[in-house]
Protein backbone atom coordinates (compact mmCIF):
# COMPACT_ATOMS: atom_id res chain seq x y z
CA UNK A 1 -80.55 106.69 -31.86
CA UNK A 2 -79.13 104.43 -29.04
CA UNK A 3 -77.78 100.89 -30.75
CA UNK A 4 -80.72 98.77 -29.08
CA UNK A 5 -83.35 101.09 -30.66
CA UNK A 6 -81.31 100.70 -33.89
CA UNK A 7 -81.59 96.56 -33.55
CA UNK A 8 -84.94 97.00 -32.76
CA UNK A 9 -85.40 98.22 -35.96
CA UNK A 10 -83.59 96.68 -38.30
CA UNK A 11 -85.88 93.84 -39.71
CA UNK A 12 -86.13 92.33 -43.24
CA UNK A 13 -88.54 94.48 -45.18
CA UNK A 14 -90.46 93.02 -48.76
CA UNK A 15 -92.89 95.56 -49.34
CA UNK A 16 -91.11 99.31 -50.07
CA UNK A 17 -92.69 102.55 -51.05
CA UNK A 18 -92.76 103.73 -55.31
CA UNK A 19 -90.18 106.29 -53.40
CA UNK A 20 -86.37 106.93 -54.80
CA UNK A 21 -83.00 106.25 -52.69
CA UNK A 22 -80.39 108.72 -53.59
CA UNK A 23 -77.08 107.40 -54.22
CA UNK A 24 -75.79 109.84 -51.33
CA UNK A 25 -77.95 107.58 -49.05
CA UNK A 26 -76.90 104.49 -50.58
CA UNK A 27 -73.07 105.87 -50.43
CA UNK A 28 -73.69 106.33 -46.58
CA UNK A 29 -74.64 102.66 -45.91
CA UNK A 30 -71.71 101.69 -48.42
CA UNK A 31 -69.69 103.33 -46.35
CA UNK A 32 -70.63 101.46 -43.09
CA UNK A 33 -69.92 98.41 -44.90
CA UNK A 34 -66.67 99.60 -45.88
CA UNK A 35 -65.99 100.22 -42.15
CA UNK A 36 -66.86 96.85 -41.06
CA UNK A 37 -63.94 94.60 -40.02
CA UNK A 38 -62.72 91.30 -41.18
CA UNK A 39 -60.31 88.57 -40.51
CA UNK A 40 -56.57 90.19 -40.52
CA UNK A 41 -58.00 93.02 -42.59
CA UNK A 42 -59.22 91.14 -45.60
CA UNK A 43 -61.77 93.17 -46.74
CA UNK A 44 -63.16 90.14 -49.26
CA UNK A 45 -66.22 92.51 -50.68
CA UNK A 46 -67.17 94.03 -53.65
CA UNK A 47 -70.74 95.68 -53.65
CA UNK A 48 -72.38 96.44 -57.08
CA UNK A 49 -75.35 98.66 -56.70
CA UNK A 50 -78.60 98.77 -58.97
CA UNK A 51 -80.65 101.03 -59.68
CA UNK A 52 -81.26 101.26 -63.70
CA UNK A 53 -85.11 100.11 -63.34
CA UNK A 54 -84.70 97.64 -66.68
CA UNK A 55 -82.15 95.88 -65.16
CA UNK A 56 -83.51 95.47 -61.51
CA UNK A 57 -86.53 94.02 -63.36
CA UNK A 58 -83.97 91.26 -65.01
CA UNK A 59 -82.01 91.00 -61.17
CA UNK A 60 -85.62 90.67 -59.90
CA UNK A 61 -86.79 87.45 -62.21
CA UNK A 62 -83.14 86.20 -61.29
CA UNK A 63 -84.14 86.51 -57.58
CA UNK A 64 -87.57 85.37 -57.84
CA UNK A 65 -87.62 81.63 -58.14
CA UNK A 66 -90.20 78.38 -56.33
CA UNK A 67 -92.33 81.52 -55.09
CA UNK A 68 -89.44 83.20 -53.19
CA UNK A 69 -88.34 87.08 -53.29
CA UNK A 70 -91.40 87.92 -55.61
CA UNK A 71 -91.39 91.28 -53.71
CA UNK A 72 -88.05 92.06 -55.25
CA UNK A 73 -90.47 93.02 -58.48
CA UNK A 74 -90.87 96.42 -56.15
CA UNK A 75 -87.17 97.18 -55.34
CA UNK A 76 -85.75 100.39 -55.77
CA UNK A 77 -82.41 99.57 -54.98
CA UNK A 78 -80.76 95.76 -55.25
CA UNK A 79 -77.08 95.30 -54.21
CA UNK A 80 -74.85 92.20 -55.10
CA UNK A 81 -72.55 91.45 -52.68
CA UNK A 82 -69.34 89.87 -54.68
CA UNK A 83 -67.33 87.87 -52.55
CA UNK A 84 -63.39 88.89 -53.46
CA UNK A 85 -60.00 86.90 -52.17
CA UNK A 86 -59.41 87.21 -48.73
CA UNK A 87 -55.40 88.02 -48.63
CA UNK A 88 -53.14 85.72 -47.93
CA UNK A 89 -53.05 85.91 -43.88
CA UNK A 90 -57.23 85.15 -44.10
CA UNK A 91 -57.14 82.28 -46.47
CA UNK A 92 -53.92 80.63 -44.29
CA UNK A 93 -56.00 81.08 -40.82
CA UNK A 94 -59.29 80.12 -42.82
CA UNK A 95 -58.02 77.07 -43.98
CA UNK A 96 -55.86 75.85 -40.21
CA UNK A 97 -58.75 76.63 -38.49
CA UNK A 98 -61.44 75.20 -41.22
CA UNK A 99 -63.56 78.62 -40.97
CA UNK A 100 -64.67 80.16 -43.77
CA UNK A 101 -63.99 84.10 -42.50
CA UNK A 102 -64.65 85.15 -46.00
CA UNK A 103 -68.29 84.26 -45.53
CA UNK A 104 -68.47 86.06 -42.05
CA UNK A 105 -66.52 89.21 -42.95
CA UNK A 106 -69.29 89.52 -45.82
CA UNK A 107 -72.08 88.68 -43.39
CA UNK A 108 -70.51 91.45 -41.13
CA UNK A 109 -70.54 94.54 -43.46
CA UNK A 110 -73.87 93.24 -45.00
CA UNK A 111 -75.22 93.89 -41.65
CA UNK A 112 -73.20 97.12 -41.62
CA UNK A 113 -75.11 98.38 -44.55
CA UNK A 114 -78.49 97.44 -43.32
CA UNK A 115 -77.61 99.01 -39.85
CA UNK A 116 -77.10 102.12 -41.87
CA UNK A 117 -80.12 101.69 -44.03
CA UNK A 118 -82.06 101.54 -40.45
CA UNK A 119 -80.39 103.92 -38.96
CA UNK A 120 -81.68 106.20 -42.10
CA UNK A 121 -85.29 105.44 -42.07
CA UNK A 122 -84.48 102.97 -44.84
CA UNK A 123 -85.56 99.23 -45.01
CA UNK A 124 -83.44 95.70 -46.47
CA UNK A 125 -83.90 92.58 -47.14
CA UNK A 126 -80.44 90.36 -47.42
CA UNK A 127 -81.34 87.32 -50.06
CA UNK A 128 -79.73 84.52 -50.29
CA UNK A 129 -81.92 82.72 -52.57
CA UNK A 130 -81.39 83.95 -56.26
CA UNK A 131 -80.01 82.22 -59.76
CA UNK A 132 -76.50 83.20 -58.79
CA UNK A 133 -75.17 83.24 -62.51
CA UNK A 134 -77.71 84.69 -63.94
CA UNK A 135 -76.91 87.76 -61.57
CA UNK A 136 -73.51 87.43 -61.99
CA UNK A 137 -74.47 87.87 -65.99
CA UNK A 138 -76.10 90.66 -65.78
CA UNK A 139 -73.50 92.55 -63.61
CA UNK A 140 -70.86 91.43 -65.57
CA UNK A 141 -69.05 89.54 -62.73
CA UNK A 142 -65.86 87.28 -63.55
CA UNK A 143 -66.75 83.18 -63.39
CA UNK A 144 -64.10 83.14 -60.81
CA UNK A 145 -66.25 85.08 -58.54
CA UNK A 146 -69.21 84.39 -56.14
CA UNK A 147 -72.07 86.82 -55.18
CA UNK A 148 -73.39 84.70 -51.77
CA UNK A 149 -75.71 87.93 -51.14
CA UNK A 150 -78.03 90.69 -52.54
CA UNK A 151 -79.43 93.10 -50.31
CA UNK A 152 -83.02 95.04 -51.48
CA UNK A 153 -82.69 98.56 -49.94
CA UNK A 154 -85.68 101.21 -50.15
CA UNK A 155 -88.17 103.19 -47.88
CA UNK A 156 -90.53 100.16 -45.90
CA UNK A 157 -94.14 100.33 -47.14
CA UNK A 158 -94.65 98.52 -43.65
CA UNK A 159 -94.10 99.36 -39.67
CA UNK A 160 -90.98 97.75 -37.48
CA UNK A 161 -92.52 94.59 -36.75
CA UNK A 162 -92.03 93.35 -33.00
CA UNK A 163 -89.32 90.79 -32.62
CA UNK A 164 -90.15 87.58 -32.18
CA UNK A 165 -87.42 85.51 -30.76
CA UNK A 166 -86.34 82.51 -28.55
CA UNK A 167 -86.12 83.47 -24.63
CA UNK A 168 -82.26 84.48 -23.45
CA UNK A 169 -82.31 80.99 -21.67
CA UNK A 170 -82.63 79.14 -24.71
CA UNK A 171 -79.57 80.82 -26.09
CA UNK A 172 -77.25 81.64 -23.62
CA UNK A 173 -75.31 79.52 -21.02
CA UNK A 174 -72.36 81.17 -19.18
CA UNK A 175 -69.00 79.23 -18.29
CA UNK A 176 -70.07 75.74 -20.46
CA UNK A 177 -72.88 74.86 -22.68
C-alpha cells in the first residue's frame, strides 16, 4: 500500500468487531513502534498490552469517564503506553531547549503502531482521557511512572471515514508565517 493510501486510512476507530487480534499481529505493530525514532535515541516507551477480557473490562471503566471512551467497553485489545526516562542526552536538550521530546518520541511510535494496525486491516483509537492511576493500578506500574496514552486496537466495525480537514492554505506558509 503506497504511504498516502496508508494515511488515508488510518482514522480513530470506537466501534470494533466481537473478532480476536493475535498477539503475532499485535507483535507486528509493537514492532513499528519499536522502530520509531526519538530524541538522541531515547527510546522513553514501555507498552503493556491487554488482552485478559476481566481486566480490559476494569481498564475500560478506568477509561470511561463524563461520557468519554464508553466504546472502550468493546475493545479487544487496550495498550498503555508508559512513558520511561529519556537518557541523559534527551532530558539535557529537553530541558535547554524547554521541549518535552519525551512526549513527542511517545506520540511518534504511538503513531507507528497505529500505522501498522492500518496497514493490517486493523483499527485504533489513541486515548488520552482515562483515570491515569487507576490504570497504572491495574498494570502494576511504579508511582514514579506516567502512562500519557492507551491505544484500543481491533478489527473496525465501521468504513475509513473521509477526512475532513482544514484547506493546505490554512496550514501552510512557505519562507515565514
Amino acid at each position: 500500500m503506497e504511504f498516502g493510501e496508508l494515511a488515508a486510512r488510518r482514522q480513530s476507530d470506537r466501534k470494533y468487531l466481537d473478532r480476536k487480534v493475535t498477539r503475532e499481529q499485535v507483535m507486528k505493530c509493537i514492532e513499528a513502534a519499536r522502530l520509531a525514532p526519538s530524541a538522541c535515541n531515547s527510546q522513553p516507551w514501555h507498552f503493556i498490552v491487554v488482552d485478559d477480557r476481566e481486566l480490559l473490562q476494569k481498564m475500560s471503566e478506568a477509561a470511561a469517564g463524563m461520557g468519554m471512551n464508553k466504546f472502550s467497553a468493546d475493545v479487544p485489545v487496550m495498550v498503555a503506553v508508559v512513558l520511561e526516562k529519556m537518557n541523559f542526552t534527551a532530558r539535557i536538550g529537553s530541558m535547554l531547549k524547554n521541549k518535552d521530546y519525551c512526549m513527542l518520541d511517545i506520540g511518534i511510535a504511538t503513531e507507528h503502531f497505529c500505522l501498522q494496525a492500518a496497514e493490517d486491516g486493523l483499527g485504533t483509537c489513541i486515548l488520552g482521557w482515562f483515570d491515569e492511576k487507576k490504570v497504572a493500578s491495574l498494570l502494576g506500574v511504579p508511582r514514579s511512572k506516567r502512562i500519557p496514552l492507551l491505544i484500543t486496537l481491533g478489527y473496525p466495525a465501521g468504513e475509513t471515514r473521509k477526512k475532513i480537514r482544514k484547506a493546505t492554505d490554512e496550514i501552510l506558509s512557505w519562507n515565514r508565517y
